[in-house]
C-alpha atoms as a PDB file:
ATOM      1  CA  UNK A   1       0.000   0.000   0.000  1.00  0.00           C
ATOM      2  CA  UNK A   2       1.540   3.213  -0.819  1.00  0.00           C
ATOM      3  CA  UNK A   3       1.522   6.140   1.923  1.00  0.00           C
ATOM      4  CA  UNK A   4      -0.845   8.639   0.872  1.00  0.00           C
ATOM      5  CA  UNK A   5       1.557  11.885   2.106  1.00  0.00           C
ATOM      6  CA  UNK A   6       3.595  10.506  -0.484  1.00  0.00           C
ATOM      7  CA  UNK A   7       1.617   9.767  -3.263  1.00  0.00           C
ATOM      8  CA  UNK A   8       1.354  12.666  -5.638  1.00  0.00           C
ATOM      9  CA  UNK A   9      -1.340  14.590  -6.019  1.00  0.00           C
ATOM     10  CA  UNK A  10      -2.567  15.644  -9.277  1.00  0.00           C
ATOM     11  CA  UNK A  11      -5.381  18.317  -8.508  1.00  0.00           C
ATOM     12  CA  UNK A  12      -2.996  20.827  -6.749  1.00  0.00           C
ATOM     13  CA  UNK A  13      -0.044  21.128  -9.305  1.00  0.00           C
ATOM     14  CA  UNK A  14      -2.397  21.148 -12.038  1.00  0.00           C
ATOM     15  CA  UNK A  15      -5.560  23.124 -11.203  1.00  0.00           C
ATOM     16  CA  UNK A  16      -3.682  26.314 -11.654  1.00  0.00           C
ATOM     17  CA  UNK A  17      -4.458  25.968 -15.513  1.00  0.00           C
ATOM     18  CA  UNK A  18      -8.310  26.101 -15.025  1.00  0.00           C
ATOM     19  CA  UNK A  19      -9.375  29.509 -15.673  1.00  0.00           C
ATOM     20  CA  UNK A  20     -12.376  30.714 -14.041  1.00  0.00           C
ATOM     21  CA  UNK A  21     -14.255  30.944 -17.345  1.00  0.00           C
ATOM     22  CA  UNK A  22     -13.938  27.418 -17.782  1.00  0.00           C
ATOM     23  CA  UNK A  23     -14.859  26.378 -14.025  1.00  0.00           C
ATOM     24  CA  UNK A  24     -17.760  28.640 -14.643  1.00  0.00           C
ATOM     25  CA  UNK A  25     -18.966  26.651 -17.661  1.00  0.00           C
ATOM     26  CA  UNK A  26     -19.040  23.864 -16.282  1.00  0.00           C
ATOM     27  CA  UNK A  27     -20.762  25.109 -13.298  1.00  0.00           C
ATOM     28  CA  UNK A  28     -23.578  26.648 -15.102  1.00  0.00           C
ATOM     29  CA  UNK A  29     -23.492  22.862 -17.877  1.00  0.00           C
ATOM     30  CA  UNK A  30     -23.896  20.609 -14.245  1.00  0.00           C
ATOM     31  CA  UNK A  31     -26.820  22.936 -12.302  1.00  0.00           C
ATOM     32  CA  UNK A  32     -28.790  23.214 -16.046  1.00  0.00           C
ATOM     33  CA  UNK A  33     -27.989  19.584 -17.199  1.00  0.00           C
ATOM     34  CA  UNK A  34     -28.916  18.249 -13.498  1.00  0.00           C
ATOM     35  CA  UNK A  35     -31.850  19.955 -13.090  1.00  0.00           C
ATOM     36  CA  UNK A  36     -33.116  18.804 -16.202  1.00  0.00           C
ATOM     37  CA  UNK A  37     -32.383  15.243 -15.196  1.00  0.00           C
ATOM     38  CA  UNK A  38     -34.146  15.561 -12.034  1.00  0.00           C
ATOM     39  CA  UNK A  39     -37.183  16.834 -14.225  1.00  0.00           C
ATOM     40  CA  UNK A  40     -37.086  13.747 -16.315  1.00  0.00           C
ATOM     41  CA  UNK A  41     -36.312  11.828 -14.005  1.00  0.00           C
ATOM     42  CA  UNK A  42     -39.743  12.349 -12.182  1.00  0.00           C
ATOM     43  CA  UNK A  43     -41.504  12.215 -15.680  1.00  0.00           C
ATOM     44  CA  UNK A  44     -40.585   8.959 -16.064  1.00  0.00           C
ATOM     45  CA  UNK A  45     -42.195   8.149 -12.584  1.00  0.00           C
ATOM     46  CA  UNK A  46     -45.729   8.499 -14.596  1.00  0.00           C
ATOM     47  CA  UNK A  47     -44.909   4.799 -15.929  1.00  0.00           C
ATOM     48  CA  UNK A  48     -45.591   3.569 -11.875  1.00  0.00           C
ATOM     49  CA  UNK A  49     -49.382   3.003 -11.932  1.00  0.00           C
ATOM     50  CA  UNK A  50     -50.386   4.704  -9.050  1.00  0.00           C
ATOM     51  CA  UNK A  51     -48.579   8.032 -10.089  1.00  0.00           C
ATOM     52  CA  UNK A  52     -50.051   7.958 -13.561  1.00  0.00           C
ATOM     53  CA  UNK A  53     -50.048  11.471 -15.167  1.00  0.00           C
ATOM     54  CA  UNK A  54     -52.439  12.487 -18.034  1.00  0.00           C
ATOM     55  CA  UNK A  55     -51.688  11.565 -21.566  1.00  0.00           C
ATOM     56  CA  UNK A  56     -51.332  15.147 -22.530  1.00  0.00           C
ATOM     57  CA  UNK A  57     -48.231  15.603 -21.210  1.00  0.00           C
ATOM     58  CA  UNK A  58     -46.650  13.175 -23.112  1.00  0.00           C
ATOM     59  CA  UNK A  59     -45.297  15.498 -25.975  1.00  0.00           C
ATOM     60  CA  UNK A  60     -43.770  17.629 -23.305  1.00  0.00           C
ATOM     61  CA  UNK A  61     -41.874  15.283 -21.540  1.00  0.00           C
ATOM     62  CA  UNK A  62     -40.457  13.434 -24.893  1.00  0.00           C
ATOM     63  CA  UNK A  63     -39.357  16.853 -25.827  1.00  0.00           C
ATOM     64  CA  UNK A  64     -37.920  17.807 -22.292  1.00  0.00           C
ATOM     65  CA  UNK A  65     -36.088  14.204 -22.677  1.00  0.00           C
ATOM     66  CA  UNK A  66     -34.682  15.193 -25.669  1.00  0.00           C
ATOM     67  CA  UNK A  67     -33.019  19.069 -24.828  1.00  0.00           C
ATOM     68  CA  UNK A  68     -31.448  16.681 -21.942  1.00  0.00           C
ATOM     69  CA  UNK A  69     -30.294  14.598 -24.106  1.00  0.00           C
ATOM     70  CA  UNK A  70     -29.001  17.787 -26.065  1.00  0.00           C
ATOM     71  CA  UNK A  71     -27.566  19.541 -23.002  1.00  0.00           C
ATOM     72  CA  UNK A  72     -26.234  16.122 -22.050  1.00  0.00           C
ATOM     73  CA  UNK A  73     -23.773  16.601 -24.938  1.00  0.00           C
ATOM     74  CA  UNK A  74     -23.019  20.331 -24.268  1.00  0.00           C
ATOM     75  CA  UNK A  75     -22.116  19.050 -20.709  1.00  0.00           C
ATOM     76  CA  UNK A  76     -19.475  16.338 -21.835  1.00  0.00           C
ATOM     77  CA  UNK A  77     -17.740  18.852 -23.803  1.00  0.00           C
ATOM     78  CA  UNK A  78     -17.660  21.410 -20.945  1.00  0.00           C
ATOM     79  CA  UNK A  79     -16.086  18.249 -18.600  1.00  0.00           C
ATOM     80  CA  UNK A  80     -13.675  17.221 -21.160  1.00  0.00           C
ATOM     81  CA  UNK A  81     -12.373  20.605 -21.602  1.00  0.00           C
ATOM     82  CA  UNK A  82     -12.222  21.282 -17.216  1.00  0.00           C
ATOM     83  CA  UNK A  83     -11.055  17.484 -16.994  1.00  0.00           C
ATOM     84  CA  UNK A  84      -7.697  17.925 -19.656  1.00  0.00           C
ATOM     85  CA  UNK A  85      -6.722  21.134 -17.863  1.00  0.00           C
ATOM     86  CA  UNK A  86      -6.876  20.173 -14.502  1.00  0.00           C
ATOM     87  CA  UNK A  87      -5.058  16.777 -15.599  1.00  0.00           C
ATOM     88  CA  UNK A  88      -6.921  14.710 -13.610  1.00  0.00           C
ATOM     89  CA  UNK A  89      -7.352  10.567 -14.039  1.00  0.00           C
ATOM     90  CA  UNK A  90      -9.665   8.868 -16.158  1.00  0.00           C
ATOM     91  CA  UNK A  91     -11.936   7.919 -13.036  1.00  0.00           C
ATOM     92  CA  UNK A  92     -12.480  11.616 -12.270  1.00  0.00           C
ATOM     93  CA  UNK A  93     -13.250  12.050 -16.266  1.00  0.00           C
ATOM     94  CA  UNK A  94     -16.051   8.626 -15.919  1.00  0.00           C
ATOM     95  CA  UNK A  95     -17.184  10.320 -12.360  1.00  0.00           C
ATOM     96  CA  UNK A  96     -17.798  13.552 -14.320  1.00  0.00           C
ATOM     97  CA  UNK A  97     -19.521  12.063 -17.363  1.00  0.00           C
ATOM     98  CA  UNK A  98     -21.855   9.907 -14.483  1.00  0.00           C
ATOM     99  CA  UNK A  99     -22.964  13.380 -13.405  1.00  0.00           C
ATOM    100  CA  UNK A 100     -25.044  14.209 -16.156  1.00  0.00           C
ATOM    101  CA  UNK A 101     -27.049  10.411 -16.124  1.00  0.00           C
ATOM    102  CA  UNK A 102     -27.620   9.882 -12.574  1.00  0.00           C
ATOM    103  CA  UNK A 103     -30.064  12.197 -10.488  1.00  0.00           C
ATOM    104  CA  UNK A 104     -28.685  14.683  -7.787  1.00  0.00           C
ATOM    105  CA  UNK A 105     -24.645  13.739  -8.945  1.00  0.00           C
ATOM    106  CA  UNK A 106     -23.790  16.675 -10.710  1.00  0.00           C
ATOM    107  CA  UNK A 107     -24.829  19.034  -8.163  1.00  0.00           C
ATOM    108  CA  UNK A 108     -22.189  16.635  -5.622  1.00  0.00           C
ATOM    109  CA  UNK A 109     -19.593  16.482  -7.860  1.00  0.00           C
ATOM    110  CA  UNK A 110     -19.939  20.283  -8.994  1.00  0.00           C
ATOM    111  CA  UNK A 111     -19.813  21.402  -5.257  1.00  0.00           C
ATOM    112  CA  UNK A 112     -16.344  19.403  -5.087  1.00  0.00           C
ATOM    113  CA  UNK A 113     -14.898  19.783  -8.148  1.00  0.00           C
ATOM    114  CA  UNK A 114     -15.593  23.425  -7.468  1.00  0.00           C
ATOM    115  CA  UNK A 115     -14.171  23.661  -4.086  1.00  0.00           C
ATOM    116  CA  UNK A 116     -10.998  21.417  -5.149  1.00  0.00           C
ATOM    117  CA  UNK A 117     -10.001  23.673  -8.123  1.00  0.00           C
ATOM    118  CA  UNK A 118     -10.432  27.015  -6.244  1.00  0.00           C
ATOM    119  CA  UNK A 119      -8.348  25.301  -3.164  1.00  0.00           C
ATOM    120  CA  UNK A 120      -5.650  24.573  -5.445  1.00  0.00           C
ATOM    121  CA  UNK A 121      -5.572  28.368  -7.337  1.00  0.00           C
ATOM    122  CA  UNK A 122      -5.223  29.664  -3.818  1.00  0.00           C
ATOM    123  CA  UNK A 123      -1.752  27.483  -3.563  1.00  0.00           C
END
């Protein structure tokens, strides 16, 4: 096992070459692309029985599904752009990407993604 004062860390010698704008991006990409995941994520809850919803709103939720899907892809290019400037590992890159598919994670992994990069511009 390798001793972790040892072991080099990646996020603080590298986060210097995030510039705000492109923190900002991607803060603004995770709060938009999770809260639209959150949205159809409780559309899709009309498929349990007893929360049925009316037939109506069908169009609006296949069209809300697909600016997700839309924003999705807006969101992977604001990740891959933070994720090769801060130099991070491929897990951080897949933990990123997860953000945008499962409820509530991007607004997690924005809040530390967000305080790890400013911690490490302050070095």
């Amino acid at each position: 096992m390798t001793d972790p004062a040892t072991e080099p860390r990646a996020t603080q010698a590298t986060v210097t070459e995030v510039t705000p704008g492109v923190l900002l991006r991607y803060r603004v990409m995770a709060f938009i692309t999770g809260t639209l995941l959150i949205i159809v994520f409780l559309a899709m809850l009309r498929y349990i029985p007893a929360l049925a919803t009316p037939e109506s709103w069908d169009p609006y939720f296949s069209a809300l599904a697909q600016v997700h899907g839309f924003i999705y892809i807006v969101y992977l290019v604001t990740v891959w752009q933070l994720w090769s400037r801060a130099r991070w590992d491929y897990g951080r890159l897949a933990t990123l990407f997860l953000g945008g598919v499962v409820p509530l994670l991007s607004f997690f992994i924005e809040s530390r993604v967000t305080r790890e990069v400013r911690a490490g511009q302050e070095v």
